[in-house]
PDB file of N, CA and C in Angstrom:
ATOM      1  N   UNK A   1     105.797  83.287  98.239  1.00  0.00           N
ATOM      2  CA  UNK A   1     105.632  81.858  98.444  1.00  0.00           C
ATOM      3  C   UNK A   1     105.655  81.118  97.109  1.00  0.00           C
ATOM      4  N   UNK A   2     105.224  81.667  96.159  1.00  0.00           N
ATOM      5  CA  UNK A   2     105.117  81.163  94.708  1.00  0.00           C
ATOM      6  C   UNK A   2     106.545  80.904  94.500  1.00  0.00           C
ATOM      7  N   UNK A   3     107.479  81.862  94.084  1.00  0.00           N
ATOM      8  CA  UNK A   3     108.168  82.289  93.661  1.00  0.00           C
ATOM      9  C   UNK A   3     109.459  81.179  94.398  1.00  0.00           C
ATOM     10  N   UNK A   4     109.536  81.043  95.728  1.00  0.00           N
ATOM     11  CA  UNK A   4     110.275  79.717  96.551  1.00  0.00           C
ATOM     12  C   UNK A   4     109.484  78.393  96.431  1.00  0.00           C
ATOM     13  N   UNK A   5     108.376  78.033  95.362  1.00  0.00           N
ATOM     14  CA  UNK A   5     107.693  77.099  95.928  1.00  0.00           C
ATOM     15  C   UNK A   5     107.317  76.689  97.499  1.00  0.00           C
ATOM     16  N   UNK A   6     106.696  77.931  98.014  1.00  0.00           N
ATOM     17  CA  UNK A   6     106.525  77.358  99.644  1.00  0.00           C
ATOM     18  C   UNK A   6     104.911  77.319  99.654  1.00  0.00           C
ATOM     19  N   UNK A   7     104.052  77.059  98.657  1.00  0.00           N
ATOM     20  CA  UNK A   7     102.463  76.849  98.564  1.00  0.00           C
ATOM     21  C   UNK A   7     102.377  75.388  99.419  1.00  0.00           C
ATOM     22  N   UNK A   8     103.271  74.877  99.229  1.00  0.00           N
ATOM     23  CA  UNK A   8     102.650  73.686  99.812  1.00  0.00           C
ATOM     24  C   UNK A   8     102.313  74.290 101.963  1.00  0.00           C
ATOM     25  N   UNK A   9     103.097  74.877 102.380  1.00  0.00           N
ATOM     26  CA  UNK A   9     103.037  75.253 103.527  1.00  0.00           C
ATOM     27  C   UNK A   9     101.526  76.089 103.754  1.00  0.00           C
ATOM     28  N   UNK A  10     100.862  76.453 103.254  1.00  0.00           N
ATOM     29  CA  UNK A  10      99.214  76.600 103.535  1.00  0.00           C
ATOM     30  C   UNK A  10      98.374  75.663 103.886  1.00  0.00           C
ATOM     31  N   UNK A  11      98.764  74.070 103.193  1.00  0.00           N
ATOM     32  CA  UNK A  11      98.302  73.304 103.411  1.00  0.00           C
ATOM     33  C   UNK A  11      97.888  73.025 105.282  1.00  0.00           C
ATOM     34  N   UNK A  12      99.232  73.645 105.771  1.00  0.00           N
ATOM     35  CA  UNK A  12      99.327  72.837 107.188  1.00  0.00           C
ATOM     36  C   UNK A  12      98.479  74.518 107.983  1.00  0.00           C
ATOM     37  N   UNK A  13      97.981  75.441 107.923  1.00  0.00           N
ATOM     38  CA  UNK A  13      97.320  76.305 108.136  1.00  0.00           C
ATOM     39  C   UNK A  13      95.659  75.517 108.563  1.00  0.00           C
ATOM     40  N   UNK A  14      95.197  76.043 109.660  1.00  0.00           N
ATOM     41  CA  UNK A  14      94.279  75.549 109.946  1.00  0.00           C
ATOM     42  C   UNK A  14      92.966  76.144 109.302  1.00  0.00           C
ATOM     43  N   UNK A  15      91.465  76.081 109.146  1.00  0.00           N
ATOM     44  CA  UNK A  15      90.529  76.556 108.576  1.00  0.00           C
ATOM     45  C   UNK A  15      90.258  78.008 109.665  1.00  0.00           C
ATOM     46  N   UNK A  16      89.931  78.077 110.619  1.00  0.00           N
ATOM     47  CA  UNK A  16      89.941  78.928 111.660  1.00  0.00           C
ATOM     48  C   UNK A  16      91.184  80.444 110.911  1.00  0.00           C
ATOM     49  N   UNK A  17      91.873  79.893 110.713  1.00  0.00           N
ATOM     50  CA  UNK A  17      93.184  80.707 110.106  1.00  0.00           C
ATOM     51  C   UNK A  17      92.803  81.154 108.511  1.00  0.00           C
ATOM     52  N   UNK A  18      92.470  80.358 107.959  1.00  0.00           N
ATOM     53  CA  UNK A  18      92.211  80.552 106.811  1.00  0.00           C
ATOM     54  C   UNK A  18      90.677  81.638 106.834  1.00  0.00           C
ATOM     55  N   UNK A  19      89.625  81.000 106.983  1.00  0.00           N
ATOM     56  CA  UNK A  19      88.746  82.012 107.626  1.00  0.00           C
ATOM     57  C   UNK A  19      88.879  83.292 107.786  1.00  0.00           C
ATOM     58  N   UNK A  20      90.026  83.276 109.227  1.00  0.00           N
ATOM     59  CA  UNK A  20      89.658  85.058 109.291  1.00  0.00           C
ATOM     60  C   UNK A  20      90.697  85.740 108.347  1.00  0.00           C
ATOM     61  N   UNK A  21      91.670  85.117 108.193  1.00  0.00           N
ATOM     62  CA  UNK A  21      92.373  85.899 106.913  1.00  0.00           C
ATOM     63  C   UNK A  21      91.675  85.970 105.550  1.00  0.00           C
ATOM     64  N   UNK A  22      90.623  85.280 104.845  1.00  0.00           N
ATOM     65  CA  UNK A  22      89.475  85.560 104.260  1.00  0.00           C
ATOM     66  C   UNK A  22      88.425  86.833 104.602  1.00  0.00           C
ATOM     67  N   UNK A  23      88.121  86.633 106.117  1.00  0.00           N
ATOM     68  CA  UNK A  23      87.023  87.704 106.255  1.00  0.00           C
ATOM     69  C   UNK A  23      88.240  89.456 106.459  1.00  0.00           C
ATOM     70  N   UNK A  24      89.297  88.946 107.036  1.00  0.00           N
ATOM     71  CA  UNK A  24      89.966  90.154 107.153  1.00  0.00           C
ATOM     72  C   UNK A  24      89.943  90.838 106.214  1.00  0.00           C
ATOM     73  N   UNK A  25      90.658  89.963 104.709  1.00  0.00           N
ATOM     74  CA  UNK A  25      90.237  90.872 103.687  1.00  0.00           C
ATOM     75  C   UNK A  25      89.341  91.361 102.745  1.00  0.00           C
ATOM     76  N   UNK A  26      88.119  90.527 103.126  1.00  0.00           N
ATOM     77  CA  UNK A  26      86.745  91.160 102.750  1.00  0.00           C
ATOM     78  C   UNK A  26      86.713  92.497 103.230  1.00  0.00           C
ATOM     79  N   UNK A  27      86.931  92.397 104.588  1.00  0.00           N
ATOM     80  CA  UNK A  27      86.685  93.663 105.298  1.00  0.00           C
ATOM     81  C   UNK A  27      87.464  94.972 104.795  1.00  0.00           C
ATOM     82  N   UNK A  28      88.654  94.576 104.723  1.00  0.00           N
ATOM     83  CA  UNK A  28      89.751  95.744 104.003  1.00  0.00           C
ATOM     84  C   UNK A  28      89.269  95.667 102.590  1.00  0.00           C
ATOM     85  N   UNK A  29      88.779  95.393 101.464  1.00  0.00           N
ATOM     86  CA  UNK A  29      88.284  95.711 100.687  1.00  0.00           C
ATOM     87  C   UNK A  29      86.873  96.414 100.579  1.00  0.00           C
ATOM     88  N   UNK A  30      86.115  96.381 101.805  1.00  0.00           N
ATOM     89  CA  UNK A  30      84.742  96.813 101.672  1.00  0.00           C
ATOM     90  C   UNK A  30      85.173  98.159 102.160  1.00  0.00           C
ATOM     91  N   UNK A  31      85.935  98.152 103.355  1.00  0.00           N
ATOM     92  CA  UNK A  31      86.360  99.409 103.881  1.00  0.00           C
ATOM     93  C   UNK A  31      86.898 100.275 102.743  1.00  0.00           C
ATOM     94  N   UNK A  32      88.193 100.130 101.751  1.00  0.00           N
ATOM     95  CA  UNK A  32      88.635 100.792 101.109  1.00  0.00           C
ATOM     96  C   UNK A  32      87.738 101.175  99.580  1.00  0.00           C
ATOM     97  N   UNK A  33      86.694 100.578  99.566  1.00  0.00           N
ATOM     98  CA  UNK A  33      85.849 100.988  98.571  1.00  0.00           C
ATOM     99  C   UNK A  33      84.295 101.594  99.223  1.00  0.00           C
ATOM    100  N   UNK A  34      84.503 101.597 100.535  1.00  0.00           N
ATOM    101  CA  UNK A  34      83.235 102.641 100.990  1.00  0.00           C
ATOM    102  C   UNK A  34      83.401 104.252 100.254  1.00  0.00           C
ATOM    103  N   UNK A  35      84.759 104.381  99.871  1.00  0.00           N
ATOM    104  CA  UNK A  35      84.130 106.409  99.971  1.00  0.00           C
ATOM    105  C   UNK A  35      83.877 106.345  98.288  1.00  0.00           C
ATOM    106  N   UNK A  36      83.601 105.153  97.642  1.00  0.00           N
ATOM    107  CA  UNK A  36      83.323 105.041  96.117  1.00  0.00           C
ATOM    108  C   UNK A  36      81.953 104.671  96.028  1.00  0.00           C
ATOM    109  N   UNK A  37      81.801 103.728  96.995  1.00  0.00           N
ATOM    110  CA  UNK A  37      80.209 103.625  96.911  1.00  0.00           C
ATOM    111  C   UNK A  37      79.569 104.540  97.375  1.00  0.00           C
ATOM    112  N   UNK A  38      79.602 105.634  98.098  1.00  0.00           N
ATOM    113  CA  UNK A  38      79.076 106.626  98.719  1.00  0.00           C
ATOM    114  C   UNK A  38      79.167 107.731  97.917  1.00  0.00           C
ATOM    115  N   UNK A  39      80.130 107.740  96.647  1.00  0.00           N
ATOM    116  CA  UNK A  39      80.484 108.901  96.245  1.00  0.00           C
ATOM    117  C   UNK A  39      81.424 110.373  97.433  1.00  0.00           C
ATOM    118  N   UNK A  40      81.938 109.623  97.627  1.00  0.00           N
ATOM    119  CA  UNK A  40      82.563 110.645  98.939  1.00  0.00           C
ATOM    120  C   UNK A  40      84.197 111.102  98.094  1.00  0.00           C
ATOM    121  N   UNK A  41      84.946 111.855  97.411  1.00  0.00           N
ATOM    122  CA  UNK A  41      86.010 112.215  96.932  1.00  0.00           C
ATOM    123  C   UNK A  41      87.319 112.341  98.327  1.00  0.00           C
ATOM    124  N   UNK A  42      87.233 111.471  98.785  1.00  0.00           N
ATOM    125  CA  UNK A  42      88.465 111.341 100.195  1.00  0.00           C
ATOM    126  C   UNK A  42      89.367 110.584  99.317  1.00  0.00           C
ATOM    127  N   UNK A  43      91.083 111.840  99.828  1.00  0.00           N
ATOM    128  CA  UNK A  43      92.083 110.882 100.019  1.00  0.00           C
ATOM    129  C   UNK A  43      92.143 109.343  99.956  1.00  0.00           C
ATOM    130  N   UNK A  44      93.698 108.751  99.540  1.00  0.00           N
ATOM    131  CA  UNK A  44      93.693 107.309 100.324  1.00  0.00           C
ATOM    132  C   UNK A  44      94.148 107.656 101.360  1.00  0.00           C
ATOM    133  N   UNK A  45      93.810 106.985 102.317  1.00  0.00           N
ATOM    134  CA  UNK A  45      94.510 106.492 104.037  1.00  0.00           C
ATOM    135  C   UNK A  45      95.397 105.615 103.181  1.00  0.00           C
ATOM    136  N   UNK A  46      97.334 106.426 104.216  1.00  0.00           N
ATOM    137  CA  UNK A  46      98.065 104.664 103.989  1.00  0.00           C
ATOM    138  C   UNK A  46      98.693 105.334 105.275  1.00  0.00           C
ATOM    139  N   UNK A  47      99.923 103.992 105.918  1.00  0.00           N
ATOM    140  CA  UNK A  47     100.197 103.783 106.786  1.00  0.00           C
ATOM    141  C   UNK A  47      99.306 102.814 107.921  1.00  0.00           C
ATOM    142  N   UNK A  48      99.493 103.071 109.077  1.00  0.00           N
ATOM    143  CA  UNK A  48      99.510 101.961 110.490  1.00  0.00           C
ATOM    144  C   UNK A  48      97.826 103.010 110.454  1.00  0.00           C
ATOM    145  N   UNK A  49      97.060 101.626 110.459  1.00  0.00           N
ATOM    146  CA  UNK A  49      95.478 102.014 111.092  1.00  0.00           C
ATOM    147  C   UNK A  49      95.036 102.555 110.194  1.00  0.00           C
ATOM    148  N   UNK A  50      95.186 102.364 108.753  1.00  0.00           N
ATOM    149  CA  UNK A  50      94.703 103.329 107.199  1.00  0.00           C
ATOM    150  C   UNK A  50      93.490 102.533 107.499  1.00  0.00           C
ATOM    151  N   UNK A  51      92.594 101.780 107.651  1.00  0.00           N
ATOM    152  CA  UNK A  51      91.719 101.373 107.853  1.00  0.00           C
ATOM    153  C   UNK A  51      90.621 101.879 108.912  1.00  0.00           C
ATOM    154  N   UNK A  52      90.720 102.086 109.856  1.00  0.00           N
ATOM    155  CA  UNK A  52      90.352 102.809 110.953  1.00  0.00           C
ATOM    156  C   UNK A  52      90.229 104.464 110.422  1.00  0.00           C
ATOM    157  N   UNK A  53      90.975 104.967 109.542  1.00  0.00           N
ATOM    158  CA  UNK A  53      91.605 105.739 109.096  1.00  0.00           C
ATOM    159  C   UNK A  53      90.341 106.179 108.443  1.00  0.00           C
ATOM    160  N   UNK A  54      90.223 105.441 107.451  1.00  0.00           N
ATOM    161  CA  UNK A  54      89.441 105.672 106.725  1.00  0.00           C
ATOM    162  C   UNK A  54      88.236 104.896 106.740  1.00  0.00           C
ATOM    163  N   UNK A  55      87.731 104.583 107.396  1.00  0.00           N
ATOM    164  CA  UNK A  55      86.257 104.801 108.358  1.00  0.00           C
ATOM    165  C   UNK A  55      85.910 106.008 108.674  1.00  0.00           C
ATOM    166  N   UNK A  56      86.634 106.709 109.659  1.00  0.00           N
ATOM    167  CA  UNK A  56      87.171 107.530 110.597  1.00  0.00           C
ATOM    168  C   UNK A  56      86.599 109.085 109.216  1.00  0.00           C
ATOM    169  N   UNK A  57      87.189 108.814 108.281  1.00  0.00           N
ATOM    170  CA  UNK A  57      86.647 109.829 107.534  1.00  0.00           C
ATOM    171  C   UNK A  57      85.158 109.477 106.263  1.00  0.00           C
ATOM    172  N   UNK A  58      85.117 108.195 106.020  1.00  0.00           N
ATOM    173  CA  UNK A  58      83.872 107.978 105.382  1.00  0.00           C
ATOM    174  C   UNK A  58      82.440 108.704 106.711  1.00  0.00           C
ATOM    175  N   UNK A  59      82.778 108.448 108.129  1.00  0.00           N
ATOM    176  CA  UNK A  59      82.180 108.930 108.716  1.00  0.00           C
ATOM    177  C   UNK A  59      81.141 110.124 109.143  1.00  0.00           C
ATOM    178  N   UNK A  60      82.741 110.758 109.021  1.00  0.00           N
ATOM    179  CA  UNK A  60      82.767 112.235 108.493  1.00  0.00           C
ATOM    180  C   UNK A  60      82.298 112.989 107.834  1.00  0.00           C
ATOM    181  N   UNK A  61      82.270 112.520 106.594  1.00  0.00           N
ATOM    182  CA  UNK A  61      82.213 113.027 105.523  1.00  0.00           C
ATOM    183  C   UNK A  61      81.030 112.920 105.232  1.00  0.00           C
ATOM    184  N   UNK A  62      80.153 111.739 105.679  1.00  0.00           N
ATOM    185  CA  UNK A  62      78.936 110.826 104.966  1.00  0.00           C
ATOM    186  C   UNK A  62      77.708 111.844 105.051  1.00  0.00           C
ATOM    187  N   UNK A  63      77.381 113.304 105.433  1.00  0.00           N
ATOM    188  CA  UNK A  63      77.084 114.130 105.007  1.00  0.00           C
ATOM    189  C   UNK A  63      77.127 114.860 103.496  1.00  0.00           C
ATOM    190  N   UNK A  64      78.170 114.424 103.357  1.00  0.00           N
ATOM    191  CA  UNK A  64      78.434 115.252 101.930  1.00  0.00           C
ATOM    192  C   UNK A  64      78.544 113.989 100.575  1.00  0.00           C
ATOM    193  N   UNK A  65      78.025 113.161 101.106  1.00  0.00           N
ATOM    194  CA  UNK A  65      77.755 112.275  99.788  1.00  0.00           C
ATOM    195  C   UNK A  65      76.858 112.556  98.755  1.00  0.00           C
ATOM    196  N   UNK A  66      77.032 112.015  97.626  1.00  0.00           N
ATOM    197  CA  UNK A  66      76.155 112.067  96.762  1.00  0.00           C
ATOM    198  C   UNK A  66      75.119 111.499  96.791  1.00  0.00           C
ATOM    199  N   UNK A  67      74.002 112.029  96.302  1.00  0.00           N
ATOM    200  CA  UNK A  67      72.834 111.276  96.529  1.00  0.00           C
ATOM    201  C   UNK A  67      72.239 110.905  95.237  1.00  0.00           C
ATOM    202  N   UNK A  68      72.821 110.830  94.396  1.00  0.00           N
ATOM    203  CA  UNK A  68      73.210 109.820  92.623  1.00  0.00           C
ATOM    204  C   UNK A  68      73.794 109.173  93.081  1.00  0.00           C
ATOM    205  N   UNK A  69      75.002 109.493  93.558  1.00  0.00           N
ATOM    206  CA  UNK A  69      76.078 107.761  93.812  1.00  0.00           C
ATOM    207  C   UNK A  69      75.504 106.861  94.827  1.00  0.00           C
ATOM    208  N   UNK A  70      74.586 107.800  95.573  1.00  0.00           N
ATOM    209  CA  UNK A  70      74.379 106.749  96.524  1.00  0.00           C
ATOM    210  C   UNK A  70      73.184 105.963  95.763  1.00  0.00           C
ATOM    211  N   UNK A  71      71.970 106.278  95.238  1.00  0.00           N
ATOM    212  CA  UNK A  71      71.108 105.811  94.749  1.00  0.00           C
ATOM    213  C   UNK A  71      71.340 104.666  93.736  1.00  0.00           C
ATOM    214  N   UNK A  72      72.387 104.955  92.955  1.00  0.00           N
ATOM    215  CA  UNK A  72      73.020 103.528  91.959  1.00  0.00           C
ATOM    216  C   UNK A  72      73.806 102.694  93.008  1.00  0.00           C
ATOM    217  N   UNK A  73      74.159 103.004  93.994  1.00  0.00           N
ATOM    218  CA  UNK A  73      74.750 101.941  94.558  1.00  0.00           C
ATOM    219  C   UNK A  73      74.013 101.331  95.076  1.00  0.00           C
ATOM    220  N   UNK A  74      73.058 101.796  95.683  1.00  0.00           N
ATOM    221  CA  UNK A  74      72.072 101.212  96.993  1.00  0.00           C
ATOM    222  C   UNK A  74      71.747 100.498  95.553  1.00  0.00           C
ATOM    223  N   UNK A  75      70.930 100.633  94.280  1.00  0.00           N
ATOM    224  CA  UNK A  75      69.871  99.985  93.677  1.00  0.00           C
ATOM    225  C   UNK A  75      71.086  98.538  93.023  1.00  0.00           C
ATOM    226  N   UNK A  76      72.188  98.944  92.135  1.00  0.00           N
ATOM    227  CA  UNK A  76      73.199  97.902  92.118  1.00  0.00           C
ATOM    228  C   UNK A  76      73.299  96.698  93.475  1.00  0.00           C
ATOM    229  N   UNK A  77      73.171  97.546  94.644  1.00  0.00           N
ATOM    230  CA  UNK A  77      73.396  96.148  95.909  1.00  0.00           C
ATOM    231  C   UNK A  77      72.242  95.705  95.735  1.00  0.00           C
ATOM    232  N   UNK A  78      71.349  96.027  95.493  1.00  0.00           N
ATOM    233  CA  UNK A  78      69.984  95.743  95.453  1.00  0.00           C
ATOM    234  C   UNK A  78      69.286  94.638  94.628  1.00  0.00           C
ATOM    235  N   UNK A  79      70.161  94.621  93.063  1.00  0.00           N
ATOM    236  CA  UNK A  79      70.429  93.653  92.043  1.00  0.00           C
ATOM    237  C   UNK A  79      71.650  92.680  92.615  1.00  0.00           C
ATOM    238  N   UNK A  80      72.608  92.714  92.894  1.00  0.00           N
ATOM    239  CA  UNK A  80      73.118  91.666  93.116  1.00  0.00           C
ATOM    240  C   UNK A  80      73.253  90.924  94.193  1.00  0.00           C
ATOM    241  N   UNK A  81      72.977  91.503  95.248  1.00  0.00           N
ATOM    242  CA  UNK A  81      72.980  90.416  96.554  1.00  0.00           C
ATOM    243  C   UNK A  81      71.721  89.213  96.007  1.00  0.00           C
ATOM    244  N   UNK A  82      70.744  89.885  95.784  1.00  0.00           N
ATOM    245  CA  UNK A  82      69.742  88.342  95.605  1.00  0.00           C
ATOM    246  C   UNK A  82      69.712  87.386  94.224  1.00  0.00           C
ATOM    247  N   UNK A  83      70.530  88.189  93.015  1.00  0.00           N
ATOM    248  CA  UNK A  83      71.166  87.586  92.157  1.00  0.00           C
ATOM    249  C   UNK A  83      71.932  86.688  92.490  1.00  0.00           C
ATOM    250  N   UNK A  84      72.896  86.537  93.414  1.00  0.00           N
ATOM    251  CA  UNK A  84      74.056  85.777  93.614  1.00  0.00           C
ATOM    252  C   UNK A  84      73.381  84.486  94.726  1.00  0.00           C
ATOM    253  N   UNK A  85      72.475  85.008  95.741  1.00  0.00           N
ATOM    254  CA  UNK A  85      71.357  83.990  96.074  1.00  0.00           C
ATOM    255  C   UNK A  85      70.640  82.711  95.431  1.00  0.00           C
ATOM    256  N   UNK A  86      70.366  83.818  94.368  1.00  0.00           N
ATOM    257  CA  UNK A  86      69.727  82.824  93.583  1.00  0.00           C
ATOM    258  C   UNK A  86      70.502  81.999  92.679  1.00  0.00           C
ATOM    259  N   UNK A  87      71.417  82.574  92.984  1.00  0.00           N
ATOM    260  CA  UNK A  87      72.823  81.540  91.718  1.00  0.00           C
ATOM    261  C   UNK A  87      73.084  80.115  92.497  1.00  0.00           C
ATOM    262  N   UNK A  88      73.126  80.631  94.000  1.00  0.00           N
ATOM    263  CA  UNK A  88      73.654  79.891  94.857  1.00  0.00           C
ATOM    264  C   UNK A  88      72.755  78.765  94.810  1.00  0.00           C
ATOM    265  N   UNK A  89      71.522  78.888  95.397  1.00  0.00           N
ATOM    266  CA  UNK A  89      69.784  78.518  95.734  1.00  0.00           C
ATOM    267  C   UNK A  89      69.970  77.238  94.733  1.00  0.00           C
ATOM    268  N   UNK A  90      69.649  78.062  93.484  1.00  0.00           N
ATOM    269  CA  UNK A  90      69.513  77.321  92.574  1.00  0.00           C
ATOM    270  C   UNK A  90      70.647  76.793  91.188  1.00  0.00           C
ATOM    271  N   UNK A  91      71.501  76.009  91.887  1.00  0.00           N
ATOM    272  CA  UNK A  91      72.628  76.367  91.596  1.00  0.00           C
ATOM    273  C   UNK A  91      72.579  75.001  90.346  1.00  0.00           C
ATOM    274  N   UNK A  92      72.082  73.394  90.885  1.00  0.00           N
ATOM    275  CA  UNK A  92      71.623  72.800  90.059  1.00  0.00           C
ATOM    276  C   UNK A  92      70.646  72.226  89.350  1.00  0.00           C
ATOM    277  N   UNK A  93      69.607  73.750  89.109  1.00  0.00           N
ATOM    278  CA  UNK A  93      68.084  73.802  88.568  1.00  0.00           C
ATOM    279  C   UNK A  93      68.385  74.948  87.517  1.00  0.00           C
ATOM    280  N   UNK A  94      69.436  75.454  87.646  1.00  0.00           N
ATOM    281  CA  UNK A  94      69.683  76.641  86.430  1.00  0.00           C
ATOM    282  C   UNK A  94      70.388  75.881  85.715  1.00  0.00           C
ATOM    283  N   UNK A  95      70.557  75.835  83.835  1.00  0.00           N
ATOM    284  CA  UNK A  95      71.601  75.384  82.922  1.00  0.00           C
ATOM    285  C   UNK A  95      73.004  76.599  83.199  1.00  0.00           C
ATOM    286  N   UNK A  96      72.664  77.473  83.789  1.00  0.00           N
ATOM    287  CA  UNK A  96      73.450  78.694  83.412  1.00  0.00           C
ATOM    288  C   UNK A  96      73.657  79.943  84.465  1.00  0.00           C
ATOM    289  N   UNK A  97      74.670  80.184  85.041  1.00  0.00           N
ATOM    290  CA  UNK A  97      74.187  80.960  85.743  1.00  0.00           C
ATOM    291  C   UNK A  97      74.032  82.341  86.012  1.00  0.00           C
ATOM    292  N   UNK A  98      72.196  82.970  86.653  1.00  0.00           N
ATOM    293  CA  UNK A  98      72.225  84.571  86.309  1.00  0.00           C
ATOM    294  C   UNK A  98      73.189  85.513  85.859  1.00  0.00           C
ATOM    295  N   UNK A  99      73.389  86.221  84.931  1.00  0.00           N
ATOM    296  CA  UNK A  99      74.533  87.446  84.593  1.00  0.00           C
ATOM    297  C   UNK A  99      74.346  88.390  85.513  1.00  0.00           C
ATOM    298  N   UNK A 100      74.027  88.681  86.896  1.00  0.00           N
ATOM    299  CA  UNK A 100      73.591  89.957  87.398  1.00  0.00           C
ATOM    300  C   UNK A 100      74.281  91.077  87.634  1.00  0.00           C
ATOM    301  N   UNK A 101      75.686  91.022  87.174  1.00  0.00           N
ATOM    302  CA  UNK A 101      76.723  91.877  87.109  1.00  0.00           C
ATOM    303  C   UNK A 101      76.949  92.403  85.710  1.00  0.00           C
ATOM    304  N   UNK A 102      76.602  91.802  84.552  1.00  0.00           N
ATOM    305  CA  UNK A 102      76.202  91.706  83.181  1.00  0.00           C
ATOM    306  C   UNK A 102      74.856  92.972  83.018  1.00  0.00           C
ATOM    307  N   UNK A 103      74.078  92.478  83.470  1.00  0.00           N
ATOM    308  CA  UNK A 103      72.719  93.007  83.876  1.00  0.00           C
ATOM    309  C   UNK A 103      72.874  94.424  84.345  1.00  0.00           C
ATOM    310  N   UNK A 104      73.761  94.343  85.554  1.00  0.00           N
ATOM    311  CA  UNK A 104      74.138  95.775  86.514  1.00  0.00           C
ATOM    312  C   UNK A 104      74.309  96.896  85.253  1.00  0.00           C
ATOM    313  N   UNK A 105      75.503  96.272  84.285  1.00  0.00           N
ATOM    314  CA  UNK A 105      76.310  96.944  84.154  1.00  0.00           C
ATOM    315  C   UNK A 105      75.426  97.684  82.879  1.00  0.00           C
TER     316      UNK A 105
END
């Protein structure tokens, strides 16, 4: 679309549309980085249903996770979900806002 100048054609896309093609790919990104947060060493899924796919084996597998990887991840979600809260919250009472990914790291 860049590349033909056809950006302007999103414009006429409704929010409803925009939305779930937003949450769709939240979802395909949370999905394809589950067997990292878990520490799980699976394949990629590609092809039709790589998603399903790979659920289908984080599932599976979620026995044989690490329980280091899982512990920095759980404590990392742990730091930033209410970091980013509070970014939000207090969004014009902070000069600056929290590093909690800074912090994580």
């Amino acid at each position: 679309m860049f590349a033909l100048q056809l950006g302007v054609l999103s414009t006429f896309l409704s929010e409803p549309v925009v939305k779930a093609l937003t949450s769709g790919a939240a979802l395909h990104v949370l999905v394809s980085q589950l067997p990292s947060l878990l520490g799980l060493p699976l394949p990629r899924q590609i092809g039709c249903f790589a998603l399903f796919k790979t659920l289908a084996a984080v599932l599976t597998a979620l026995p044989r996770s690490s329980p280091a990887e899982l512990t920095i991840s759980a404590l990392s979600l742990a730091l930033l979900v209410p970091v980013k809260e509070l970014n939000v919250r207090f969004r014009d009472k902070l000069p600056t806002p929290i590093p909690g990914e800074i912090v994580m790291v």
